[in-house]
Structure formats: C-alpha cells, structure tokens
Protein backbone atom coordinates (compact mmCIF):
# COMPACT_ATOMS: atom_id res chain seq x y z
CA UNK A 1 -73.41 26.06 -153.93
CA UNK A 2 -69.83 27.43 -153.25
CA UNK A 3 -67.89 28.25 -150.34
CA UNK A 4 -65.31 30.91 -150.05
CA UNK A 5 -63.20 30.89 -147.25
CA UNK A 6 -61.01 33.71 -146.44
CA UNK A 7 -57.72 34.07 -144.17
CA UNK A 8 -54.55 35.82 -143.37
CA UNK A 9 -56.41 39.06 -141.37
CA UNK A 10 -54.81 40.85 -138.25
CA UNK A 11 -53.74 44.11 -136.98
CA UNK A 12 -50.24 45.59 -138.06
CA UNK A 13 -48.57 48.77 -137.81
CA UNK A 14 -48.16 50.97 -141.04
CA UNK A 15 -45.38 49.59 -143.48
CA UNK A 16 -45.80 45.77 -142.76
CA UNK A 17 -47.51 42.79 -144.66
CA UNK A 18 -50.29 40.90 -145.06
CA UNK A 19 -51.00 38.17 -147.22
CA UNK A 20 -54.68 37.36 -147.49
CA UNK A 21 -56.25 33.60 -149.09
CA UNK A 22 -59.34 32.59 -150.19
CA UNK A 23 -60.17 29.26 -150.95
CA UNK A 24 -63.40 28.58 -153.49
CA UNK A 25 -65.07 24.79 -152.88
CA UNK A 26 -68.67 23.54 -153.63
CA UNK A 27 -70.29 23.51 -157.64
CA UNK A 28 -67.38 24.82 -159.73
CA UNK A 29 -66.18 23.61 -163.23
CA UNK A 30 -64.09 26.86 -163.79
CA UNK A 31 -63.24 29.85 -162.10
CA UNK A 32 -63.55 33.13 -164.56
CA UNK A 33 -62.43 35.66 -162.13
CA UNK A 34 -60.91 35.75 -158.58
CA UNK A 35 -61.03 38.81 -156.45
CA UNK A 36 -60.98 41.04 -153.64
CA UNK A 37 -63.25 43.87 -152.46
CA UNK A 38 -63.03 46.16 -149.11
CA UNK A 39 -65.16 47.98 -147.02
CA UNK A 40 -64.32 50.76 -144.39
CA UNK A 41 -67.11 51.90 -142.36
CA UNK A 42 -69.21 54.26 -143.69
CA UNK A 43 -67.72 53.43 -147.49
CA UNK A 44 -69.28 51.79 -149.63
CA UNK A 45 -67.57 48.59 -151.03
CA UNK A 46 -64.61 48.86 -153.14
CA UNK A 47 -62.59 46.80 -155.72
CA UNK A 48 -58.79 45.96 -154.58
CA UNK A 49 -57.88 43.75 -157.21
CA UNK A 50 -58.81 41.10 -159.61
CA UNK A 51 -57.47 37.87 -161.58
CA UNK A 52 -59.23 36.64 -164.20
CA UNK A 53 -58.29 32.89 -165.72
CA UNK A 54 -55.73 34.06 -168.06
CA UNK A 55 -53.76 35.82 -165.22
CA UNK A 56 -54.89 38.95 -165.96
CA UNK A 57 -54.76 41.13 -163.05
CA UNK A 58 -56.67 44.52 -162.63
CA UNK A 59 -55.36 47.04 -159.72
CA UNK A 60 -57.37 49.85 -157.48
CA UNK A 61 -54.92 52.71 -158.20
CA UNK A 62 -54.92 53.46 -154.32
CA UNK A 63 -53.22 49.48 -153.93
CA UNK A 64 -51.25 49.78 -157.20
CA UNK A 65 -47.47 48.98 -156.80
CA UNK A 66 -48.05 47.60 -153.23
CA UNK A 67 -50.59 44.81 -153.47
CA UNK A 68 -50.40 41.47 -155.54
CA UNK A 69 -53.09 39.34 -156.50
CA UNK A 70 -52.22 35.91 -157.42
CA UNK A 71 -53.83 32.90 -157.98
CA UNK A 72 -53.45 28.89 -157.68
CA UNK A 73 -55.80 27.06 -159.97
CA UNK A 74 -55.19 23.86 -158.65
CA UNK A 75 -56.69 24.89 -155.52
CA UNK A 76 -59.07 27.15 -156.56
CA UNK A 77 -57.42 29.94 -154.85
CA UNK A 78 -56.62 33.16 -154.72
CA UNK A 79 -53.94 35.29 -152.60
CA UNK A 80 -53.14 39.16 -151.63
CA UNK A 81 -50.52 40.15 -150.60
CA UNK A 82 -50.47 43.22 -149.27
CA UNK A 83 -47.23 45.49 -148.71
CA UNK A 84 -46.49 48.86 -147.01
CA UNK A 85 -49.94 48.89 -145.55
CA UNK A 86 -51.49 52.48 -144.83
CA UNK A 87 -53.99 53.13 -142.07
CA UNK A 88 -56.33 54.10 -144.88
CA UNK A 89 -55.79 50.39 -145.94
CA UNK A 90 -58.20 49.49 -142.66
CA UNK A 91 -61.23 47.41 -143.88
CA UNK A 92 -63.34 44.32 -144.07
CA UNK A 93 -61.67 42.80 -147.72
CA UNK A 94 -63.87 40.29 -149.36
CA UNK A 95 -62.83 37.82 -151.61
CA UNK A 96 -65.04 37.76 -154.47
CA UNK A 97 -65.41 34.72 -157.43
CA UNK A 98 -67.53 34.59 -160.48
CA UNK A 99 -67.36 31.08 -161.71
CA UNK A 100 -69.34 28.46 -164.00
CA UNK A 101 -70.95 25.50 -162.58
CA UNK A 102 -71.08 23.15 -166.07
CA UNK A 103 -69.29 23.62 -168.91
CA UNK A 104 -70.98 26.36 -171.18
CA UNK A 105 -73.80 27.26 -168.19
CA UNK A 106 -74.10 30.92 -166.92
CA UNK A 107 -71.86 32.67 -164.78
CA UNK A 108 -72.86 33.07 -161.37
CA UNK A 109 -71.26 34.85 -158.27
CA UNK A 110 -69.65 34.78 -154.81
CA UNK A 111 -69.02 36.19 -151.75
CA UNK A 112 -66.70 35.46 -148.78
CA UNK A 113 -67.60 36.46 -145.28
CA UNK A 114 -64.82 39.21 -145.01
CA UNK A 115 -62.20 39.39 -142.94
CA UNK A 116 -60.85 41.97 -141.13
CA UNK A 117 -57.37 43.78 -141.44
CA UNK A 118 -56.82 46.75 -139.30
CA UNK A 119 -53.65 49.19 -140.05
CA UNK A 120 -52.53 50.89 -136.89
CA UNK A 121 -49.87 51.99 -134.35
C-alpha cells in the first residue's frame, strides 16, 4: 500500500504563488511517474503536469510557462509550484504516482486526497 500526502493549499489573490508537495510512502521500489491532476466543480479531472523518472516533465498548455513540476527522489516527492495564479486556476489538485512495488513487477497507481487551492480577490 502507498500513501500520498499532499500540502501547500490556501486561498490567494490572482498573480501570487503556491507551491504544492506530495510525499509518496508505503510499498515502493521506484517511482515511474509523479504528478498532479485538478478538479473544478462540475469539470471533470484534469492533468496539470507530470515528471516521469528521467525528469521529463509534461505541461497542461493552460499551466504552461507558469507552473513547475519538480521532483526529489530521495524523498519520494514531488513539488508545484505554481506562479501568476488565475481564478480559473481554482480546484481540488491531486497528486498522482504510478510506481513499482519489486523490481520488474507491474505498475500500479495512486491517488492523494486533494487539496484545495482557491484563486480569488
């Protein structure tokens, strides 16, 4: 079993940061990919951004240029920061892991509980 546990969500006005974490604990031997997903309500659940092992990083095009996904290995963890934030940014962002339990065995999948960042005046 793994754990995901998610941080770094508030309320801030339009134009200021957030930096989001998400640390992965439990069964893991390696990490594959580390990510985020959001969900407004009444949207369905959308991709932010990804990092997979080799630090390659995969953008949303609304996020491109403004978010940054990064990664720690060491700790298993993955971070967002998120710049010039838009009230269309409002959402529940999930971090997001697929991972390997033994070496060579399948890949399975996670999901963190969400956490909430609102984008307001």
């Amino acid at each position: 079993q793994v754990q995901l546990v998610e941080s770094g969500g508030g309320l801030v006005q339009p134009g200021e940061s957030l930096r989001l974490s998400c640390a992965a604990s439990g069964s893991i031997f390696v990490i594959a990919v580390m990510g985020w997903y959001r969900q407004s309500p009444g949207k369905q659940r959308e991709l932010v951004a990804t990092v997979a092992s080799g630090d390659t990083t995969n953008y949303a095009d609304s996020v491109k240029g403004r978010f940054i996904i990064s990664r720690d290995n060491a700790k298993n963890t993955t971070y967002l920061q998120m710049n010039s934030l838009k009230p269309e940014d409002t959402a529940v962002y999930y971090c997001y892991v697929v991972y390997v339990k033994v070496l060579a065995g399948p890949p399975s999948r996670a999901w963190g509980q969400g956490t909430q960042v609102t984008v307001s005046t």
